[in-house]
Protein backbone atom coordinates (compact mmCIF):
# COMPACT_ATOMS: atom_id res chain seq x y z
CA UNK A 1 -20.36 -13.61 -0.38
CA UNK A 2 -17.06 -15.39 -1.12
CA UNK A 3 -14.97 -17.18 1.54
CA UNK A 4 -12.60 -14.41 2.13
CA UNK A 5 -15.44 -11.83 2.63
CA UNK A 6 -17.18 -14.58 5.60
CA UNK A 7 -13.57 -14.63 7.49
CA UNK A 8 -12.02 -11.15 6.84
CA UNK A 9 -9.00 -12.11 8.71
CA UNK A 10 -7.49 -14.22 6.32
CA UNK A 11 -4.09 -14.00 5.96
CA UNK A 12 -2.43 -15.98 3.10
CA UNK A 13 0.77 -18.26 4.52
CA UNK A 14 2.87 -16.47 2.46
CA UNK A 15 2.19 -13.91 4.95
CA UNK A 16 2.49 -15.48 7.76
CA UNK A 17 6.30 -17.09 7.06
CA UNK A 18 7.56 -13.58 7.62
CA UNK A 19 6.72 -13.54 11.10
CA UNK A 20 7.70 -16.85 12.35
CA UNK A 21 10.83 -16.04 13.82
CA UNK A 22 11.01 -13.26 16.54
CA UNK A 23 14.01 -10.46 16.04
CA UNK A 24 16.49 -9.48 19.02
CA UNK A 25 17.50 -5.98 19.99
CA UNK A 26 20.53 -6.58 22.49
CA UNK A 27 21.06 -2.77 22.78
CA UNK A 28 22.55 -3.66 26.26
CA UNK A 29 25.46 -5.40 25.25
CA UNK A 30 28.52 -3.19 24.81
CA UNK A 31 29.86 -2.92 21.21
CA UNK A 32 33.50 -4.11 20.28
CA UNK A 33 34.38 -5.01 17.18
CA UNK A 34 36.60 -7.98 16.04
CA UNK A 35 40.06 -7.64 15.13
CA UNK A 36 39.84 -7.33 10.92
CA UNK A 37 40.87 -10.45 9.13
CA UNK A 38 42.56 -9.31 6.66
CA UNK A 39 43.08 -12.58 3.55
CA UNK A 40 43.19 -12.83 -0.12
CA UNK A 41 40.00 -15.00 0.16
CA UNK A 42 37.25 -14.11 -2.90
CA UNK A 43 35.22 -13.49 0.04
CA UNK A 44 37.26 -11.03 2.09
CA UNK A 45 38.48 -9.06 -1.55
CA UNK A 46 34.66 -8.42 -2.56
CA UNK A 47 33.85 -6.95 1.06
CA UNK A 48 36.79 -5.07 0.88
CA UNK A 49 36.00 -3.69 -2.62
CA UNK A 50 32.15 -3.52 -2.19
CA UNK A 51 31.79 -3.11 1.50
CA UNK A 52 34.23 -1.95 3.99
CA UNK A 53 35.64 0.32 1.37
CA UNK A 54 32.26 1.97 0.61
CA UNK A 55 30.66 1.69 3.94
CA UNK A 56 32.98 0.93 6.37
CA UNK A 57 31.14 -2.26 7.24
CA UNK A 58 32.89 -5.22 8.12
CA UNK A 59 30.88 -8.53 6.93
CA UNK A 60 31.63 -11.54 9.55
CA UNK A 61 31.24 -14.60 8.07
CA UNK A 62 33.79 -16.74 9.90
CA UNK A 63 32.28 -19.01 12.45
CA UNK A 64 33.05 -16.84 15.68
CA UNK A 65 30.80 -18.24 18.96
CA UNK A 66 31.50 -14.42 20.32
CA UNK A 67 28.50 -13.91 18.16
CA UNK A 68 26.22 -15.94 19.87
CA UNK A 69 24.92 -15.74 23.76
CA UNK A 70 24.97 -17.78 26.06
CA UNK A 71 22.33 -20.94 25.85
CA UNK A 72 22.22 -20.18 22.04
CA UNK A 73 23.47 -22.49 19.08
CA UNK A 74 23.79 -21.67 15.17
CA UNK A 75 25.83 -22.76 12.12
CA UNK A 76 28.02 -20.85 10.00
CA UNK A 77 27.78 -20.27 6.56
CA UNK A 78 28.44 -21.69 3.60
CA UNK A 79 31.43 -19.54 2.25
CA UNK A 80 30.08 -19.84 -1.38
CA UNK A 81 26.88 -18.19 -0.03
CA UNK A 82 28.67 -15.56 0.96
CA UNK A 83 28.76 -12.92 -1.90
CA UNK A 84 25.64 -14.01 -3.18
CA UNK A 85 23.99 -12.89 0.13
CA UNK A 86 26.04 -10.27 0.09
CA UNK A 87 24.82 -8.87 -3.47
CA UNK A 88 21.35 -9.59 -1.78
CA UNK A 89 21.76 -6.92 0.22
CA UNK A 90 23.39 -4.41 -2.02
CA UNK A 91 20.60 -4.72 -4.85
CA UNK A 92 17.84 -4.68 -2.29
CA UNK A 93 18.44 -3.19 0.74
CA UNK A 94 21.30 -0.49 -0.03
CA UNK A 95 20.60 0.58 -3.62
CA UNK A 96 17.73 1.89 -3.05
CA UNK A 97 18.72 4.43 -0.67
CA UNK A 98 21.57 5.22 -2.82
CA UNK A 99 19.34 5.84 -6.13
CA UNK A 100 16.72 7.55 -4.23
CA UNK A 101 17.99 10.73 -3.02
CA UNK A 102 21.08 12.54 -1.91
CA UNK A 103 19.60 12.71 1.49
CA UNK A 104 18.76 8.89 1.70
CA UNK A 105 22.38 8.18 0.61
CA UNK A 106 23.64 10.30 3.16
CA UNK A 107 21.17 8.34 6.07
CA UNK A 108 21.91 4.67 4.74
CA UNK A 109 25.66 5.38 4.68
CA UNK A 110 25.48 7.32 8.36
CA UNK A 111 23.68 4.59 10.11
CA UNK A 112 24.25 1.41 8.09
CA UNK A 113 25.73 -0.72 11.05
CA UNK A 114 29.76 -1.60 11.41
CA UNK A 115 29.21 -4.94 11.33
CA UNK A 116 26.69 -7.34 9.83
CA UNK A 117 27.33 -11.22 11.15
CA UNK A 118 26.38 -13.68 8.73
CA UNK A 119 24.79 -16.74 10.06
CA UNK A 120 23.70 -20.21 7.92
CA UNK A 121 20.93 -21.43 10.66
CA UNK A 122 18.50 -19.65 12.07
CA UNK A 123 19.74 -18.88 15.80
CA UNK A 124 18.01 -21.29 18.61
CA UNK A 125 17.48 -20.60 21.95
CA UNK A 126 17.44 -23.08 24.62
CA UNK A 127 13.58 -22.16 25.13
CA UNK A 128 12.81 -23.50 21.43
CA UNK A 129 12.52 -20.39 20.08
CA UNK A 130 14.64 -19.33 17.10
CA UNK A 131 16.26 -15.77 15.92
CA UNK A 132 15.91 -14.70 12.11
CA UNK A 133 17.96 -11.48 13.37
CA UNK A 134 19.09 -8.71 15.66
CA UNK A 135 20.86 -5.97 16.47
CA UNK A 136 23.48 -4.98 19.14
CA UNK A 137 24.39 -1.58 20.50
CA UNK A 138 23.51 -0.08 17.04
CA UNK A 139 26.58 -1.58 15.80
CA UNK A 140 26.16 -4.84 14.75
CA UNK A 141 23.76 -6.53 12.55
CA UNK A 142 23.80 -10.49 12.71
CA UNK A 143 21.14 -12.15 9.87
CA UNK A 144 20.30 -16.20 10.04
CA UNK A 145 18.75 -18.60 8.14
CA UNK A 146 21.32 -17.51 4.85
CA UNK A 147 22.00 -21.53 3.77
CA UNK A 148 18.65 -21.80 2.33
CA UNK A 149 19.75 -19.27 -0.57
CA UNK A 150 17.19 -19.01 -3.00
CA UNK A 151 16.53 -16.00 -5.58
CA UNK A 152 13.42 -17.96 -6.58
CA UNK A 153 12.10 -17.98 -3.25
CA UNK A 154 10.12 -15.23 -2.65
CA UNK A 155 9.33 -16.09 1.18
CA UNK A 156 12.82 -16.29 2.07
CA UNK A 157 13.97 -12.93 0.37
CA UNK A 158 11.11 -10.83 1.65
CA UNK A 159 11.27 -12.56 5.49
CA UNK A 160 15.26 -11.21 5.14
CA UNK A 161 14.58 -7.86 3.67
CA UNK A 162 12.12 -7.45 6.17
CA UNK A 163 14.74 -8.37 9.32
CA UNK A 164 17.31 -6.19 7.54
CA UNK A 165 14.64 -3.51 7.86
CA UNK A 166 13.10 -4.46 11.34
CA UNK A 167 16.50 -4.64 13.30
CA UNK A 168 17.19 -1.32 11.21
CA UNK A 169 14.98 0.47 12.42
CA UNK A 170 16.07 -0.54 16.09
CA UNK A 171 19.39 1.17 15.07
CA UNK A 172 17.49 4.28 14.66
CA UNK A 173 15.93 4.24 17.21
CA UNK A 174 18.93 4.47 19.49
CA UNK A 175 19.75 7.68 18.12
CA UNK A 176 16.23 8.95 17.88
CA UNK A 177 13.23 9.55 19.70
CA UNK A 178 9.71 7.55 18.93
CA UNK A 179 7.86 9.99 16.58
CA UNK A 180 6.10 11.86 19.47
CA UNK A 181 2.60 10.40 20.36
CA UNK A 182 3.34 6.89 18.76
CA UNK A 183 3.71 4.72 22.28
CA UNK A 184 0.02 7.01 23.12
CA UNK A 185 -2.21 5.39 19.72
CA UNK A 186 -2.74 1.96 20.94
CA UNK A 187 -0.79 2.22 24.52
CA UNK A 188 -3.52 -0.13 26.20
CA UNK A 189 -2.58 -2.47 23.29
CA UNK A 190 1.13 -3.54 24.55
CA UNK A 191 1.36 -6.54 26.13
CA UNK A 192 5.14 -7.49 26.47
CA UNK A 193 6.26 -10.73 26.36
CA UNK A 194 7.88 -11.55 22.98
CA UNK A 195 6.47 -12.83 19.99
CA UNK A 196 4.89 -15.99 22.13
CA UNK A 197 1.90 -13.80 24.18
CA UNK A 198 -0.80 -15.57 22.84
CA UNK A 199 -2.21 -12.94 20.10
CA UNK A 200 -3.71 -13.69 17.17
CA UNK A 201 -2.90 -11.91 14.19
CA UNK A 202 -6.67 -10.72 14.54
CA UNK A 203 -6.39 -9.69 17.99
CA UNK A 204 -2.94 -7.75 17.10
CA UNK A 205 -5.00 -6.02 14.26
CA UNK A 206 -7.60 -5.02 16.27
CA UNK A 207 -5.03 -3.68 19.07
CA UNK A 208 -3.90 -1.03 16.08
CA UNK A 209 -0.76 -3.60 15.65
CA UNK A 210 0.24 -5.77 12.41
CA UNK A 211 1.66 -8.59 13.60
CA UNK A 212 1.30 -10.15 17.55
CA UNK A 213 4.77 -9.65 17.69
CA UNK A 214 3.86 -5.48 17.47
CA UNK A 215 2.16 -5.75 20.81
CA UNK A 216 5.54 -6.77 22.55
CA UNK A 217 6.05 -2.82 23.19
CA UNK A 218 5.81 0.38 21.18
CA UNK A 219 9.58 -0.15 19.62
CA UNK A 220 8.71 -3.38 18.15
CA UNK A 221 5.49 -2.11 17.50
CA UNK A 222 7.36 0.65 15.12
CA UNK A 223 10.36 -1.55 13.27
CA UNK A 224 6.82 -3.79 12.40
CA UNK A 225 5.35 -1.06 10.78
CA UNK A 226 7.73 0.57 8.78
CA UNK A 227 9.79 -3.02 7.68
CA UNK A 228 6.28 -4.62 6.87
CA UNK A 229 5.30 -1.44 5.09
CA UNK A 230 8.42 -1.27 2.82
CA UNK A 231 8.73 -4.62 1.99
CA UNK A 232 5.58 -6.70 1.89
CA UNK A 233 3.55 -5.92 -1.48
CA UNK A 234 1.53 -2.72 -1.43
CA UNK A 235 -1.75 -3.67 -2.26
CA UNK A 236 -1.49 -6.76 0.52
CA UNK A 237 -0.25 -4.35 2.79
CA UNK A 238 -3.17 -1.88 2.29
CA UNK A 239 -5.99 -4.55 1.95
CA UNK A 240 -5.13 -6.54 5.23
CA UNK A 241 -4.09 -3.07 7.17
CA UNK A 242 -5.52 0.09 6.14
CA UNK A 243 -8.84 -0.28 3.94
CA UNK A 244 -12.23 0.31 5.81
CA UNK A 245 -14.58 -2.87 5.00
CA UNK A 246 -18.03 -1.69 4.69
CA UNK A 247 -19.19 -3.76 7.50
CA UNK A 248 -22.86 -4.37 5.98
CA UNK A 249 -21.57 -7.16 3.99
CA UNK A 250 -20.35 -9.02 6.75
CA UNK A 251 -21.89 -11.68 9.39
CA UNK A 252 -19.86 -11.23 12.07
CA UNK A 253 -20.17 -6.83 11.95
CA UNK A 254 -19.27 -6.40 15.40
CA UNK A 255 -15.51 -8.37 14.68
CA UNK A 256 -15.19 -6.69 11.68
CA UNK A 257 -16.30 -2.84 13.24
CA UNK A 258 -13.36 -3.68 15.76
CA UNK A 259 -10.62 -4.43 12.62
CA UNK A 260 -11.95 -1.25 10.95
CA UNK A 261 -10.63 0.64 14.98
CA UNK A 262 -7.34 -0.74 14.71
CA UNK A 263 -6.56 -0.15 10.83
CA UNK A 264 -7.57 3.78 11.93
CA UNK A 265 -4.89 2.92 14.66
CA UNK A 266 -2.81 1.64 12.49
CA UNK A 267 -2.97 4.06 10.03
CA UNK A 268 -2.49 7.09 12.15
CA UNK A 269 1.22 5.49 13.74
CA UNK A 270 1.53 5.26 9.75
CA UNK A 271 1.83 8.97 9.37
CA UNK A 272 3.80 9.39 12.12
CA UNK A 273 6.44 6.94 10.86
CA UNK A 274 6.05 8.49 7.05
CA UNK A 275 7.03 12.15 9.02
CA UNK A 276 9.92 10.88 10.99
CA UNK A 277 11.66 9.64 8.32
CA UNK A 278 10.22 13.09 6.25
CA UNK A 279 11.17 15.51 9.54
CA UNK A 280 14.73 13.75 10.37
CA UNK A 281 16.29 12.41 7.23
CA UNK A 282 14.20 14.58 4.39
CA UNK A 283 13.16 10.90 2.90
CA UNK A 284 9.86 9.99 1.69
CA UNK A 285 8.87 6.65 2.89
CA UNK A 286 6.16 5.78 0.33
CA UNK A 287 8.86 6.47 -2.18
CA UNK A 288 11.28 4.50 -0.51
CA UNK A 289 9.05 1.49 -0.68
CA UNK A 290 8.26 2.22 -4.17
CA UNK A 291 11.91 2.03 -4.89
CA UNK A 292 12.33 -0.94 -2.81
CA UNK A 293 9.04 -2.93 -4.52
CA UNK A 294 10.61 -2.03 -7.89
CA UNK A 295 14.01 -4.09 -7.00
CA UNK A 296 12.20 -6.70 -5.55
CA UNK A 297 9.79 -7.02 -8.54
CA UNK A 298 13.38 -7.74 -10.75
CA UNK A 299 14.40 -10.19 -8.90
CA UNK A 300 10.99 -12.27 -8.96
């Protein structure tokens, strides 16, 4: 029996680096967007020309505090990062809703947010805690941690694709319903408290959750599910979340009956997410991520 098989929830660190740094949905803050800052800057020309003009999103990459709460500190970013991060997120989180269908087109370009804030640090709270991203009134989009710009860094790409996704996903659901019957799966499961309630990965597994940040409630629970199953590589995903170990092989069979409950769990808020994106927006999300893996796969 090999070391993996003896301690079935391993979970490689290049895992675990996508789930450091807890998201923020500020949905209660009331949207108003900056006054346009109009400049012949390289920056401001490509947004113009690849951005505002196509989507009608304005990219914020001035230093502006108004971006940051109360008690919270960042940096800004370097301005040379700038389109490169922006290109980021053209070739892998917009393209492929744009080659995939007519449909997904229409849905990115509907409910891609107004703004996106650009941010060089991650965002720290006074608590210790740190931001990798959120979203505000389902208007604005503010990503961190963009001066450690690295194509060749696989972590860092996939823990941004998967915040683009995440706080996405929180957009959505401001204008949607849950998929009916999600918040009921693993209800007893939710345990509030952010991403610091004292769950193991393990524990959040066995709740019918992929991360301990998923227990926080049945939103976070859902952006989770759908970012981590777009982004993070298919046959991870599906090994550490959906397969049924045959629990024979295994000393501990009582731990690893209770992982084989929550992938069921798990995989039955799957199908719900796969038919509210199939129901409301006439996308298929397995295709989506197939899209999504190919881009990534490029780039690496």
């Amino acid at each position: 029996m090999t070391n993996r098989k003896n301690n079935i929830l391993w979970i490689s660190l290049n895992f675990l680096v996508f789930i450091l740094s807890a998201c923020n949905s500020a949905d209660q803050v009331n949207y108003e967007a900056p006054e346009e800052q109009l400049s012949e800057h390289p920056n401001d020309i490509y947004i113009r020309e690849n951005i505002l003009n196509n989507y009608g999103t304005a990219i914020r990459w001035r230093w502006d505090d108004r971006f940051l709460s109360k008690g919270q500190t960042a940096s800004a970013i370097d301005e040379d990062l700038v389109i490169p991060v922006i290109k980021l997120i053209e070739n892998l989180w917009i393209n492929p809703f744009i080659v995939l269908s007519d449909d997904s087109e229409t849905f990115i370009r509907e409910y891609i947010p107004k703004e996106i804030v650009f941010l060089g640090s991650y965002i720290y709270n006074n608590s210790g805690t740190r931001i990798i991203a959120y979203e505000e009134s389902g208007s604005r989009l503010s990503l961190s941690n963009l001066n450690v710009f690295d194509l060749e860094d696989k972590n860092w790409i996939l823990q941004q694709l998967i915040s683009m996704h995440h706080e996405f996903n929180h957009i959505l659901l401001q204008n949607y319903e849950l998929p009916a019957g999600f918040n009921t799966i693993s209800d007893k499961g939710y345990l509030g408290q952010g991403w610091s309630n004292g769950v193991s990965y393990a524990d959040a597994i066995k709740r019918g959750m992929l991360t301990p940040y998923a227990t926080n409630n049945e939103y976070e629970d859902f952006c989770q599910l759908v970012s981590l199953y777009l982004v993070e590589d298919p046959e991870s995903f599906n090994s550490l979340y959906l397969e049924y170990f045959d629990c024979s092989e295994y000393s501990d069979q009582e731990l690893c009956e209770e992982i084989n409950a929550g992938r069921i769990l798990i995989s039955q808020k799957l199908e719900l997410a796969k038919n509210f994106y199939s129901e409301n927006f006439n996308i298929n999300l397995e295709d989506l991520r197939d899209t999504i893996q190919s881009k990534i796969q490029i780039i690496n």
